[in-house]
C-alpha atoms as a PDB file:
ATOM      1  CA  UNK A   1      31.544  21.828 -15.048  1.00  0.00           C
ATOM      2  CA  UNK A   2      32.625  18.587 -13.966  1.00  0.00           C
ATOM      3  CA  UNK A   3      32.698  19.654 -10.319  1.00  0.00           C
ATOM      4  CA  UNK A   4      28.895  20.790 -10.704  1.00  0.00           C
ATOM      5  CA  UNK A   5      28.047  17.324 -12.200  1.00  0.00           C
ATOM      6  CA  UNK A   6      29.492  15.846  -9.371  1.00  0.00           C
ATOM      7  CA  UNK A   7      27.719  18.240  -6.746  1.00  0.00           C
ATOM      8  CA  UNK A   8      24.824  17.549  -8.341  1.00  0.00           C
ATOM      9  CA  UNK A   9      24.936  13.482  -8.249  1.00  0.00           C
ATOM     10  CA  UNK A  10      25.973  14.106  -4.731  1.00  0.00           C
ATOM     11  CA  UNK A  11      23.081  15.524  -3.829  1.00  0.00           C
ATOM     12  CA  UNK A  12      21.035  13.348  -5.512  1.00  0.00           C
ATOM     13  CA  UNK A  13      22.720   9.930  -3.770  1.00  0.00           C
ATOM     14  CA  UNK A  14      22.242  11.966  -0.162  1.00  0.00           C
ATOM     15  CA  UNK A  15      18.388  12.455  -0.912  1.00  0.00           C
ATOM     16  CA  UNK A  16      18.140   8.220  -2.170  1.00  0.00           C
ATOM     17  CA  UNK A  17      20.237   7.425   1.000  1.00  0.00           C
ATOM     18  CA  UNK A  18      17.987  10.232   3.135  1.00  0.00           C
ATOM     19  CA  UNK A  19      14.699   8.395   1.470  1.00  0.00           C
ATOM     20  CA  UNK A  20      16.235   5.069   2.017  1.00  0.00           C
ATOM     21  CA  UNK A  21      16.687   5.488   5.565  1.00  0.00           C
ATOM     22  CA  UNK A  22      13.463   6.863   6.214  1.00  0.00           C
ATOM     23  CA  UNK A  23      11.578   3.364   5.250  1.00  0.00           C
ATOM     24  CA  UNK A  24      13.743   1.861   7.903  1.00  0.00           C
ATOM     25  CA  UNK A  25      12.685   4.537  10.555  1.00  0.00           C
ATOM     26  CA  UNK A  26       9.243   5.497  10.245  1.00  0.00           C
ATOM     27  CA  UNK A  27       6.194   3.896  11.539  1.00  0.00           C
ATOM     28  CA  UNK A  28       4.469   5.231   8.139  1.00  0.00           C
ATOM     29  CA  UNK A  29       6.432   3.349   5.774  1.00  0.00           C
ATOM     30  CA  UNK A  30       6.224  -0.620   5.148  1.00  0.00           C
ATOM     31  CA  UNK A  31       9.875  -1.653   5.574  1.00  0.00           C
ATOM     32  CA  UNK A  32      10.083   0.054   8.980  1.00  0.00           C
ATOM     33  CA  UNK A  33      12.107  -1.834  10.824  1.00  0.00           C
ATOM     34  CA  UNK A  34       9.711  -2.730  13.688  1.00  0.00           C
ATOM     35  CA  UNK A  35       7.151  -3.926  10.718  1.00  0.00           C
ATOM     36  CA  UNK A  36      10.166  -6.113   9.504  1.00  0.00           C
ATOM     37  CA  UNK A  37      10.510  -7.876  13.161  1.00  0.00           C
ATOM     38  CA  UNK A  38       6.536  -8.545  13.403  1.00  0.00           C
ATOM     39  CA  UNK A  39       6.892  -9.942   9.479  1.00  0.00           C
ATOM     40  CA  UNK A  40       9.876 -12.092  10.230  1.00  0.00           C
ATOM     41  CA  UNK A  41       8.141 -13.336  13.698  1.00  0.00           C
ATOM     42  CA  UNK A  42       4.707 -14.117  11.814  1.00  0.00           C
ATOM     43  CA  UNK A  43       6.713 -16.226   8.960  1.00  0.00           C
ATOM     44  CA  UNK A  44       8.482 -18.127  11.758  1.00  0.00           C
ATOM     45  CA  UNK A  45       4.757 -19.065  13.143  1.00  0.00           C
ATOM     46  CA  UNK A  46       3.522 -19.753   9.634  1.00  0.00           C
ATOM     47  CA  UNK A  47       6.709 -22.318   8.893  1.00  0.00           C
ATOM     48  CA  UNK A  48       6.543 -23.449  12.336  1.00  0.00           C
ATOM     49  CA  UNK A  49       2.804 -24.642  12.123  1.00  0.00           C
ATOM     50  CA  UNK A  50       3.285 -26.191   8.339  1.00  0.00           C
ATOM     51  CA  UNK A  51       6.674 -27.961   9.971  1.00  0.00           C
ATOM     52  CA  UNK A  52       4.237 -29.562  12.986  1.00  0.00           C
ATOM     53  CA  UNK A  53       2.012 -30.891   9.831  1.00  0.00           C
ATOM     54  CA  UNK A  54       4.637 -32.210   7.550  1.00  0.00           C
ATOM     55  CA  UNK A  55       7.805 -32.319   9.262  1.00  0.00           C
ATOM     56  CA  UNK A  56       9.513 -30.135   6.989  1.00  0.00           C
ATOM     57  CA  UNK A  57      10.787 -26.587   7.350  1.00  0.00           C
ATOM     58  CA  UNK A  58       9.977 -25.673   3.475  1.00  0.00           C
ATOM     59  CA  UNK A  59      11.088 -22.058   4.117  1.00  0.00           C
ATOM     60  CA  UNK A  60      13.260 -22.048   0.254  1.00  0.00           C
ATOM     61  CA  UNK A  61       9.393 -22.003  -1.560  1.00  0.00           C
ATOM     62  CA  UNK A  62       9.535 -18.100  -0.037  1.00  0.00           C
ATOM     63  CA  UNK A  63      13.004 -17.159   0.598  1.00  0.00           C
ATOM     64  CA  UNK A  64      15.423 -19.591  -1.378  1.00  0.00           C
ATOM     65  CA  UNK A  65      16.825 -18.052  -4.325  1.00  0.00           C
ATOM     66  CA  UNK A  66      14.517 -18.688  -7.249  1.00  0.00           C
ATOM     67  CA  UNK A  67      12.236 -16.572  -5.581  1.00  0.00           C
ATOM     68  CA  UNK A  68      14.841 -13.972  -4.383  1.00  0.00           C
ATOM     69  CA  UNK A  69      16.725 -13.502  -7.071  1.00  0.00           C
ATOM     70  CA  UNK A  70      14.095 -14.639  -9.970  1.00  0.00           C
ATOM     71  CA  UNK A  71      14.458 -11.667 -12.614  1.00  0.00           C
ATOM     72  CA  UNK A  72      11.188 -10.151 -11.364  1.00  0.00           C
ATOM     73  CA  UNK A  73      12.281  -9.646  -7.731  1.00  0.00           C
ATOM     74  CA  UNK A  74      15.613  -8.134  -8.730  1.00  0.00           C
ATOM     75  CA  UNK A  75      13.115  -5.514 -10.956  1.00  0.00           C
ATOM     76  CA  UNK A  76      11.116  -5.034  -8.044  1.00  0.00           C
ATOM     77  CA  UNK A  77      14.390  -3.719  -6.092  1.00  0.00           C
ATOM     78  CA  UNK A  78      15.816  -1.280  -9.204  1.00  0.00           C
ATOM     79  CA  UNK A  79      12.123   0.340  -9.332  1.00  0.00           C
ATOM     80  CA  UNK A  80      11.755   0.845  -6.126  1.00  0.00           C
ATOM     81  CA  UNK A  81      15.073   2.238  -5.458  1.00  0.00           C
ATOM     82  CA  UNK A  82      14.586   4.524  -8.776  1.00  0.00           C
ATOM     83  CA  UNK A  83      10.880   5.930  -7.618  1.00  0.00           C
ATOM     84  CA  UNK A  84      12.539   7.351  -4.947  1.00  0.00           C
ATOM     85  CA  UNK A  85      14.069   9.420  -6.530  1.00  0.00           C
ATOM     86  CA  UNK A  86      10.782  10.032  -8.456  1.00  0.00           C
ATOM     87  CA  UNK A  87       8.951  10.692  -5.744  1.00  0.00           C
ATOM     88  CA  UNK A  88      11.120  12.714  -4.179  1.00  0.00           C
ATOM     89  CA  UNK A  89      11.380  15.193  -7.148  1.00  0.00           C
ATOM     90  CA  UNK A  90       7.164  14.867  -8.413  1.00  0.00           C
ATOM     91  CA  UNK A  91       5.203  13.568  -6.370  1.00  0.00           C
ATOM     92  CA  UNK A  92       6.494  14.770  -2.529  1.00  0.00           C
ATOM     93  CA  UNK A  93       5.590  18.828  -3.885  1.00  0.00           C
ATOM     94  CA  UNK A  94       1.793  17.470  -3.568  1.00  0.00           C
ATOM     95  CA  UNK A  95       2.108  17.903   0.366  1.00  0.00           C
ATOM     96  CA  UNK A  96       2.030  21.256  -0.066  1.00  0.00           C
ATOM     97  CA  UNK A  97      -1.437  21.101  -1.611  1.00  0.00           C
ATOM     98  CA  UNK A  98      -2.874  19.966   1.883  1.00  0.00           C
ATOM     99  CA  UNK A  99      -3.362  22.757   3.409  1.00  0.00           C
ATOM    100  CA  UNK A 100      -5.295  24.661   0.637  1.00  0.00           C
ATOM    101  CA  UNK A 101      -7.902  22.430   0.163  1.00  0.00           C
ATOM    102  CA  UNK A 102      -8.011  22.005   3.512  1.00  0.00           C
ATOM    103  CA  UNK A 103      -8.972  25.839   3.620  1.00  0.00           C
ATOM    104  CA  UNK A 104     -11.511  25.117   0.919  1.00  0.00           C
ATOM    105  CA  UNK A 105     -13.324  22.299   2.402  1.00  0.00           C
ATOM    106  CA  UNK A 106     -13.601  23.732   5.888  1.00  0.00           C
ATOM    107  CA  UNK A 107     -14.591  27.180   4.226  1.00  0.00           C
ATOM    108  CA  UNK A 108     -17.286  25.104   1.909  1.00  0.00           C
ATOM    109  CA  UNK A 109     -18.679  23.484   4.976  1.00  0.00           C
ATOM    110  CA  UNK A 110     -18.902  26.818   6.429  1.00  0.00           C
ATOM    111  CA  UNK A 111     -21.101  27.970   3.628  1.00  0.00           C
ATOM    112  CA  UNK A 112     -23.071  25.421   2.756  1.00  0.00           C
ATOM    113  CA  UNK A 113     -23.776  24.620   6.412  1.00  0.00           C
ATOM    114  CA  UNK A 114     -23.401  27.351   8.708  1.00  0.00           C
ATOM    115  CA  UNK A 115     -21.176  27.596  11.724  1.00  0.00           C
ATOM    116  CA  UNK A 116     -22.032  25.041  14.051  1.00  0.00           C
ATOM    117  CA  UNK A 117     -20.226  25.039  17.377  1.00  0.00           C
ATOM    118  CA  UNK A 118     -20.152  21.259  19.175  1.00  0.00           C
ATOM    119  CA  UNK A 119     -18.884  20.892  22.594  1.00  0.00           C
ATOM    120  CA  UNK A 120     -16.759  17.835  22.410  1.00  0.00           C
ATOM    121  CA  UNK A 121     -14.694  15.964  24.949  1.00  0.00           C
ATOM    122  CA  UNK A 122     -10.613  15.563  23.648  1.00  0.00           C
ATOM    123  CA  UNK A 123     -10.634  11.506  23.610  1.00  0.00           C
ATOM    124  CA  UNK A 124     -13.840  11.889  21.328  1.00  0.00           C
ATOM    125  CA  UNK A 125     -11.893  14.603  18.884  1.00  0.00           C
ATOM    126  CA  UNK A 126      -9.076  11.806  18.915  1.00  0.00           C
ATOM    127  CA  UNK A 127     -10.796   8.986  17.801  1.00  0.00           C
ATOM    128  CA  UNK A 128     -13.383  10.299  15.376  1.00  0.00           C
ATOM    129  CA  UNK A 129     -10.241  11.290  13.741  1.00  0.00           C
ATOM    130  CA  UNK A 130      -8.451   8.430  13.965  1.00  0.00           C
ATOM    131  CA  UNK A 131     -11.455   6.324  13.059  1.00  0.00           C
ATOM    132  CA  UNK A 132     -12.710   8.903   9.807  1.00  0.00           C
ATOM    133  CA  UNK A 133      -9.094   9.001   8.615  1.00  0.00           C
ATOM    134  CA  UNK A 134      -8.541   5.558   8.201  1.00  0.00           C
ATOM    135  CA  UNK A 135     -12.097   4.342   7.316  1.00  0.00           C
ATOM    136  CA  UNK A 136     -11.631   7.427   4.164  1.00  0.00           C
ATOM    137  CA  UNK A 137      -8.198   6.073   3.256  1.00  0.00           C
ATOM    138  CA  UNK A 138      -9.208   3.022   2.875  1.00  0.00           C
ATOM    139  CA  UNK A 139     -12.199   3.417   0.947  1.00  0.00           C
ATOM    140  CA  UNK A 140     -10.554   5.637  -1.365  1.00  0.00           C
ATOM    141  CA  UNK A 141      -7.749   3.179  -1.523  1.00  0.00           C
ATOM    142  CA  UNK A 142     -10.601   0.421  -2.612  1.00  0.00           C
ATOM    143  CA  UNK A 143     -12.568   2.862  -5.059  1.00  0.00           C
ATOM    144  CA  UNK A 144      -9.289   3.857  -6.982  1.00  0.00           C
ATOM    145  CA  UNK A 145      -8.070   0.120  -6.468  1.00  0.00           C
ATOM    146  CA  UNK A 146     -10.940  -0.782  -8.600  1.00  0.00           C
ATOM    147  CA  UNK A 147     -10.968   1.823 -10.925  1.00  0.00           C
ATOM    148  CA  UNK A 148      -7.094   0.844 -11.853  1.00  0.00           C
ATOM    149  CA  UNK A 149      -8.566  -2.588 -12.662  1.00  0.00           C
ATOM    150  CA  UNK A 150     -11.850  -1.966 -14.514  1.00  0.00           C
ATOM    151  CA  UNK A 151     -10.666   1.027 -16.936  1.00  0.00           C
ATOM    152  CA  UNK A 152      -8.626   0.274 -19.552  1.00  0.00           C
ATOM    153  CA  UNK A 153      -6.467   3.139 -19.628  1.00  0.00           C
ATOM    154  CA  UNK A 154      -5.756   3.038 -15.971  1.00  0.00           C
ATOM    155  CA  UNK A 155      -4.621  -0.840 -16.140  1.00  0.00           C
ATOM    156  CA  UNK A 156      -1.984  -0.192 -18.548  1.00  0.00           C
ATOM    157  CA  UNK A 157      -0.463   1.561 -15.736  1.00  0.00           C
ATOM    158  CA  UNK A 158      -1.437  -0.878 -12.972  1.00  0.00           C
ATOM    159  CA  UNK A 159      -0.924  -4.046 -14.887  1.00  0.00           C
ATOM    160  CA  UNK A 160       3.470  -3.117 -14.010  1.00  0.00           C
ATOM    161  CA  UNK A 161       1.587  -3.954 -10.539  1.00  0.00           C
ATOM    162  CA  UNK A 162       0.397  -7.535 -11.281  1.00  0.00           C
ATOM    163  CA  UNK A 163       3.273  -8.706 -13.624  1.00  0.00           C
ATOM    164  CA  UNK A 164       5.421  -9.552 -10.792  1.00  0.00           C
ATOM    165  CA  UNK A 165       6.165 -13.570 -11.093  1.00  0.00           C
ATOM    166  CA  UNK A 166       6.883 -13.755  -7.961  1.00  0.00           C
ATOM    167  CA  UNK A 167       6.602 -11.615  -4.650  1.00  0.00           C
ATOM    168  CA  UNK A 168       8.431  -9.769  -2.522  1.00  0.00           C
ATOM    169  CA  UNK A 169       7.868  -7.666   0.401  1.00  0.00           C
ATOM    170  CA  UNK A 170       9.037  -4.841  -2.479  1.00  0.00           C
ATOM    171  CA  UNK A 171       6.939  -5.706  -4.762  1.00  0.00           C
ATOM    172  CA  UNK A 172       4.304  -3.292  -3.263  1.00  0.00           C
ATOM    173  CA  UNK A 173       6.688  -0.608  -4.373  1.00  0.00           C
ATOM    174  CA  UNK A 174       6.249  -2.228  -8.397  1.00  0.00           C
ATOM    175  CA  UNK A 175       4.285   0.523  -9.584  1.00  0.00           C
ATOM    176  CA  UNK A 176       4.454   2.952 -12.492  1.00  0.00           C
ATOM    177  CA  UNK A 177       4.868   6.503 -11.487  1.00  0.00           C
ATOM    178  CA  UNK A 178       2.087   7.288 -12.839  1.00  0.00           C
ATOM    179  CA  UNK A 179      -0.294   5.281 -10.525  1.00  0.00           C
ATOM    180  CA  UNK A 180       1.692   6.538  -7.477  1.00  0.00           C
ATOM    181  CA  UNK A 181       0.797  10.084  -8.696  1.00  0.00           C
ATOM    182  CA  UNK A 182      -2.725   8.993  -8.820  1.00  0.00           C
ATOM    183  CA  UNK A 183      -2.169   7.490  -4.894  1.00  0.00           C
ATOM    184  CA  UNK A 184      -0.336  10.455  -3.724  1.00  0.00           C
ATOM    185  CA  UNK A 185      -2.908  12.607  -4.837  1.00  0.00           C
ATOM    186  CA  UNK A 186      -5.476  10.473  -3.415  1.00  0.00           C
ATOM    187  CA  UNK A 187      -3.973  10.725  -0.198  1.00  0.00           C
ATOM    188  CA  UNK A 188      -3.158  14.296  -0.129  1.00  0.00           C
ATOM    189  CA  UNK A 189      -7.443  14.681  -1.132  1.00  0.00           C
ATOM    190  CA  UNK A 190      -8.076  12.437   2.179  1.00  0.00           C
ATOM    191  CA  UNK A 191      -5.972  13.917   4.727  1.00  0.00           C
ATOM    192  CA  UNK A 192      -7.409  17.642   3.501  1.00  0.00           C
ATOM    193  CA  UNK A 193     -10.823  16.431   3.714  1.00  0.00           C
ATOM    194  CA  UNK A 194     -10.632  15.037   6.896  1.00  0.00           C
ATOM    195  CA  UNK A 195      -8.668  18.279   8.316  1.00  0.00           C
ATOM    196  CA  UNK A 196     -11.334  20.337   6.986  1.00  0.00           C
ATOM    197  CA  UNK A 197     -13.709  18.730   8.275  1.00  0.00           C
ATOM    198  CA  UNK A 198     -12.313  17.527  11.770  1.00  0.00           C
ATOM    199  CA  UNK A 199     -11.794  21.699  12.080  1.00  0.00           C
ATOM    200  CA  UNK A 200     -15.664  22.351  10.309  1.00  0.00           C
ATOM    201  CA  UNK A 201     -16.655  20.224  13.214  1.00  0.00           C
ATOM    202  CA  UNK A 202     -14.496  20.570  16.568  1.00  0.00           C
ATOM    203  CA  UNK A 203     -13.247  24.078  16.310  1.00  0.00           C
ATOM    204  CA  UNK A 204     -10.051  22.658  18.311  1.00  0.00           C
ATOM    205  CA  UNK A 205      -6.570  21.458  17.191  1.00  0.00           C
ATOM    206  CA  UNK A 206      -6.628  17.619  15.864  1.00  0.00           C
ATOM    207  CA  UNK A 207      -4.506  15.105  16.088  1.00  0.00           C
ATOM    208  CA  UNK A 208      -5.092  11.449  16.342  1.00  0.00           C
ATOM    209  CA  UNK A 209      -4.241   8.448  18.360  1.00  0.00           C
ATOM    210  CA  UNK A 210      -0.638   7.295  17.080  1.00  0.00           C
ATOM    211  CA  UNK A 211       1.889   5.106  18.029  1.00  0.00           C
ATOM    212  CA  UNK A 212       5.950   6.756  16.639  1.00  0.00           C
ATOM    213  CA  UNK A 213       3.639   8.941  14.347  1.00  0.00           C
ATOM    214  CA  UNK A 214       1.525   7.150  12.671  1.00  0.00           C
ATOM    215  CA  UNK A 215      -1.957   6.099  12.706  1.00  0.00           C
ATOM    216  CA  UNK A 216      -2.604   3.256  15.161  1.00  0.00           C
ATOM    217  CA  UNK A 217      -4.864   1.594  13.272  1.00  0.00           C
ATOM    218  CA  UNK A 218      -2.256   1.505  10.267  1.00  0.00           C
ATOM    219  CA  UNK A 219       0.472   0.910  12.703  1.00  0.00           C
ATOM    220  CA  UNK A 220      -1.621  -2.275  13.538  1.00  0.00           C
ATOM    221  CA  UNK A 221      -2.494  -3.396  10.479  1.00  0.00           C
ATOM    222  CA  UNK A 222       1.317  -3.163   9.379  1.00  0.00           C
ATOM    223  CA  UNK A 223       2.791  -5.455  12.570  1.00  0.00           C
ATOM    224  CA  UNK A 224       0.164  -8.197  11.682  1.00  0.00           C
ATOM    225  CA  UNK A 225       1.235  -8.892   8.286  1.00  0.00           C
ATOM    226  CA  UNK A 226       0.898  -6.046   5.903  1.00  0.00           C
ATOM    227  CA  UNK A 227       4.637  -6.715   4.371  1.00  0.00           C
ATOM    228  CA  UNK A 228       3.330 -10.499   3.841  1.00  0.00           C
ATOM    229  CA  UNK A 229       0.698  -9.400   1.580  1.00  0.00           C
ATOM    230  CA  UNK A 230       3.068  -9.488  -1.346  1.00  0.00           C
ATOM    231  CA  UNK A 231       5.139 -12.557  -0.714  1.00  0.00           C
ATOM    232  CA  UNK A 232       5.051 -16.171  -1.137  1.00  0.00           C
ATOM    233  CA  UNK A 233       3.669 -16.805   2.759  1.00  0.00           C
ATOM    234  CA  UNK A 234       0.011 -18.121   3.352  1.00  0.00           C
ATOM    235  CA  UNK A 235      -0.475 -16.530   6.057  1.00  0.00           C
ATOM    236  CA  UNK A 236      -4.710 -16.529   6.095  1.00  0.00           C
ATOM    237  CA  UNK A 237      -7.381 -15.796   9.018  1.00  0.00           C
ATOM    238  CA  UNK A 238      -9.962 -16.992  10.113  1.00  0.00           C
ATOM    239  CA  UNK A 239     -12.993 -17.384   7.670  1.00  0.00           C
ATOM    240  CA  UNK A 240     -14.701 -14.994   9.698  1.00  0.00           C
ATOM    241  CA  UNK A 241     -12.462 -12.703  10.392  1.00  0.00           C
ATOM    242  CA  UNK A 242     -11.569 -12.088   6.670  1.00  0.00           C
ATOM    243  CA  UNK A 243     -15.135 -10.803   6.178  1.00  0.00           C
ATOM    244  CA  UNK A 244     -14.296  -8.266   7.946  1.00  0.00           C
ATOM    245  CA  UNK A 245     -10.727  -7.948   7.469  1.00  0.00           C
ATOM    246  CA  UNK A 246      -8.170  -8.463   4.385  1.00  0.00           C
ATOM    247  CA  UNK A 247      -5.534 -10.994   4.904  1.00  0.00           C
ATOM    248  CA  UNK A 248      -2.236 -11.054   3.484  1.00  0.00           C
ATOM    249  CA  UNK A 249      -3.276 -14.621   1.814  1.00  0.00           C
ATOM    250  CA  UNK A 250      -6.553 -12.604   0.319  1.00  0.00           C
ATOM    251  CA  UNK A 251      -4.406 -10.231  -1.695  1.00  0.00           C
ATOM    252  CA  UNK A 252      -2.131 -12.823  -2.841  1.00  0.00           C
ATOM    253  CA  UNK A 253      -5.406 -14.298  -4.629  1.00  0.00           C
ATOM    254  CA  UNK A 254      -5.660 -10.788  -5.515  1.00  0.00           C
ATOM    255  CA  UNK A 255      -2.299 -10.989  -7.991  1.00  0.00           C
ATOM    256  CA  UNK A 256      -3.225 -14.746  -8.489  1.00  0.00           C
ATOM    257  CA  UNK A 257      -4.036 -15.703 -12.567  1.00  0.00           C
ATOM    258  CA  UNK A 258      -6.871 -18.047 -11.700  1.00  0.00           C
ATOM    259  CA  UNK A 259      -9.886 -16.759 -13.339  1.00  0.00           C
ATOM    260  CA  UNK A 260     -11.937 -17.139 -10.264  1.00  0.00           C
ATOM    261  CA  UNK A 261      -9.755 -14.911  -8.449  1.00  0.00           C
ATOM    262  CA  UNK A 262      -9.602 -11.867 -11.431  1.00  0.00           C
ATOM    263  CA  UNK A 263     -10.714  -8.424  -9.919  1.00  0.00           C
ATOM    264  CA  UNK A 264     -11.192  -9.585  -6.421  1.00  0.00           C
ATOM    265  CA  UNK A 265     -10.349  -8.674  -2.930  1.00  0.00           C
ATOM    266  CA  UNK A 266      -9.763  -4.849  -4.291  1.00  0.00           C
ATOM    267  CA  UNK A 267      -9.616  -3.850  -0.090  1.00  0.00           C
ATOM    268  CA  UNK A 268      -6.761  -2.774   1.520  1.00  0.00           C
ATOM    269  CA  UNK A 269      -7.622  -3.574   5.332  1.00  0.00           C
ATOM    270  CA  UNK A 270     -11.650  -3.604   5.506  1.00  0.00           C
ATOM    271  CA  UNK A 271     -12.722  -6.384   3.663  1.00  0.00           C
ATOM    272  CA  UNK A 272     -16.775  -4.760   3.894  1.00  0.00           C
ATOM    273  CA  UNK A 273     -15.872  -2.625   0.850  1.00  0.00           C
ATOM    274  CA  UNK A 274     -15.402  -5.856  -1.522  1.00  0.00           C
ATOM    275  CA  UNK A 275     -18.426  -7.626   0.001  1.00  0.00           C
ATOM    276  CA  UNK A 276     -20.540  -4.454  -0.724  1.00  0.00           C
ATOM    277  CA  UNK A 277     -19.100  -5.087  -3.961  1.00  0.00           C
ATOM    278  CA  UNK A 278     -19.229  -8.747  -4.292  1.00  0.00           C
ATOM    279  CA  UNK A 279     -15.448  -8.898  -5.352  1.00  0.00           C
ATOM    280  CA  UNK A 280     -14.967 -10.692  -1.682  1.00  0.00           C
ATOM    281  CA  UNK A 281     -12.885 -14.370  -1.751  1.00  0.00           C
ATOM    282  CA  UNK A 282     -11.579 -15.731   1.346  1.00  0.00           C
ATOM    283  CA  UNK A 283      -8.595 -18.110   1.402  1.00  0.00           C
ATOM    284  CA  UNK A 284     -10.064 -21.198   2.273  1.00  0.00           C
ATOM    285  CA  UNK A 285     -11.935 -21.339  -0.808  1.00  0.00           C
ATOM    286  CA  UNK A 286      -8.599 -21.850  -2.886  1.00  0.00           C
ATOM    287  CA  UNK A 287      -5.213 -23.506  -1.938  1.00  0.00           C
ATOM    288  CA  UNK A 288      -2.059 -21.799  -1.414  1.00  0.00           C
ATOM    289  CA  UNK A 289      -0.493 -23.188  -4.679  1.00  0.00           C
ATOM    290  CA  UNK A 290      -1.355 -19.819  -6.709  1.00  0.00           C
ATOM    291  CA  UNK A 291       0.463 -18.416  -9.875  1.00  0.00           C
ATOM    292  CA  UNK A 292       1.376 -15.080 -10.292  1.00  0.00           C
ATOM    293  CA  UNK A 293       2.011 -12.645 -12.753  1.00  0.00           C
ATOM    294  CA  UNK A 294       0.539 -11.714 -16.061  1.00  0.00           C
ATOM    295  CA  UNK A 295       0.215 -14.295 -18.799  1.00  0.00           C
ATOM    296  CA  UNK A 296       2.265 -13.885 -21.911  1.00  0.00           C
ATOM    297  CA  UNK A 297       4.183 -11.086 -19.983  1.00  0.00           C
ATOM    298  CA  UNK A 298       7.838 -10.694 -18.780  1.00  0.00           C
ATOM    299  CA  UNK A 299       9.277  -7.588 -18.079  1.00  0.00           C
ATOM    300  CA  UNK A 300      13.128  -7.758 -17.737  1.00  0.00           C
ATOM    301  CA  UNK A 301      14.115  -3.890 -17.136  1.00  0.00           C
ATOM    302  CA  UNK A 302      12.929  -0.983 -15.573  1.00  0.00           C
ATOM    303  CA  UNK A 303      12.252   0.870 -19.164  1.00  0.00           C
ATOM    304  CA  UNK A 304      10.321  -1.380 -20.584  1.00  0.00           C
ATOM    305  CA  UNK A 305       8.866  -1.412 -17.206  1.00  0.00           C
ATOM    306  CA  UNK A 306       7.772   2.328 -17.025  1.00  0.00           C
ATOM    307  CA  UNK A 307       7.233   2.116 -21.079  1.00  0.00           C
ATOM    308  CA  UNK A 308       5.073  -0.873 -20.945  1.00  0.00           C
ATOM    309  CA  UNK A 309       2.013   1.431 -20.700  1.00  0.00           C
ATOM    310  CA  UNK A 310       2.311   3.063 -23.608  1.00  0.00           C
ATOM    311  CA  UNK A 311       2.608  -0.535 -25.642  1.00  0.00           C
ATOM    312  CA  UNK A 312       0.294  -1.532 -28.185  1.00  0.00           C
ATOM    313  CA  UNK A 313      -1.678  -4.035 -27.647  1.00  0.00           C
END
């Protein structure tokens, strides 16, 4: 009995350590190691500029220890590590949905449509479904966003989201399990609609344009900043260029508690989707001195994390 017990934990530490190792080595998750270089490089710039202003490397307001080890961040690390395991046991199963509903859209098409037969050149295959791919993702990501916001049942799950005090580059992974079901299956939806589709369309095999195996355009929108996005570094664009584009300073105004800033900036990378909206702010319209968290709420462990939910209010 006891030797089973200790098979089993076994195998459960190799598939956390398997997990774990993955984030460092591929392009498709945020703590891959070539996203940590760019993130490390862009802070550097950011310090370096303030430093030419004031004369003062004030690098301990991100990285010194009451932001490190504050009682949030260290809850940030235990959930992530623990929905790994969740993950790896609910939600990874959903990749095997893909491919049905794949079927079903491309057979749907068929129907509805017809056949249609469209001589296409390969570099036009590869980046209408590059471009399709990550223009769906990220509206989806921005309608569901939203949705997690504006209905009350669905904030009691993201709220775990936006009671981090402070930020981390792991506080993106501060989510209930039940929201990353809801993303997962988002996801899986979006890549079987665009297969279906791409297929409905070319008739040929697809693939996209990648860089290690994932998406270039999420590849570049990692290396300029995406870990940054949840931390204490104001690292902002261009006025401009964040009407078009989300910065990582945007979607800390995103988790700030200013009223002002409540329910805005919703977009992941395209910023068009929250000025459709009109839930667009841009960073120079506030300063960088932002609070964050949830007022009136301090969650110390990871049950009353995953329980919090289910509270009364």
């Amino acid at each position: 009995m006891l030797i089973e017990v200790f098979n089993e934990l076994n195998n459960v530490l190799s598939l956390l350590w398997q997990d774990a190792n993955v984030h460092l080595l591929s392009p498709n998750k945020r703590l891959y190691w070539g996203y940590l270089v760019s993130t490390f490089v862009l802070v550097f710039l950011v310090y370096r500029t303030e430093y030419k202003k004031t004369g003062v490397w004030n690098w301990r307001k991100s990285f010194g220890r009451e932001v490190l080890f504050h009682p949030s961040s260290i809850l940030d690390s235990k959930i992530w590590f623990i929905n790994l395991l969740i993950k790896a046991w609910i939600i990874t199963p959903l990749l095997f949905a893909v491919a049905p509903v794949a079927i079903a859209t491309h057979k749907t098409l068929t129907a509805v449509f017809g056949e249609i037969t469209i001589a296409t050149p390969e570099w036009v295959v590869l980046t209408s479904f590059t471009a399709f791919l990550f223009v769906l993702d990220d509206l989806t990501r921005f309608l569901l966003h939203a949705l997690m916001h504006k209905v009350p049942f669905l904030w009691r799950f993201h709220r775990l989201h936006h009671s981090a005090e402070v930020m981390t580059p792991l506080t993106v992974y501060r989510t209930h399990p039940i929201e990353s079901f809801l993303y997962a299956s988002r996801l899986l939806l979006v890549n079987a609609i665009t297969i279906g589709l791409g297929v409905y369309l070319f008739k040929s095999k697809l693939s996209f344009y990648d860089i290690a195996g994932a998406n270039v355009a999420v590849f570049i929108f990692n290396m300029l900043g995406a870990n940054l996005r949840h931390s204490q570094v104001w690292l902002c664009w261009n006025k401009r260029i964040e009407k078009w584009f989300i910065s990582p300073a945007q979607h800390q105004i995103h988790h700030s508690q200013a009223t002002p800033h409540i329910d805005k900036n919703f977009g992941t990378a395209l910023a068009i989707w929250d000025r459709m909206a009109g839930t667009l702010i841009t960073s120079n319209t506030t300063t960088q001195d932002l609070t964050f968290g949830i007022k009136g709420t301090k969650l110390r462990s990871v049950m009353q994390a995953y329980l919090s939910p289910f509270d009364r209010d």
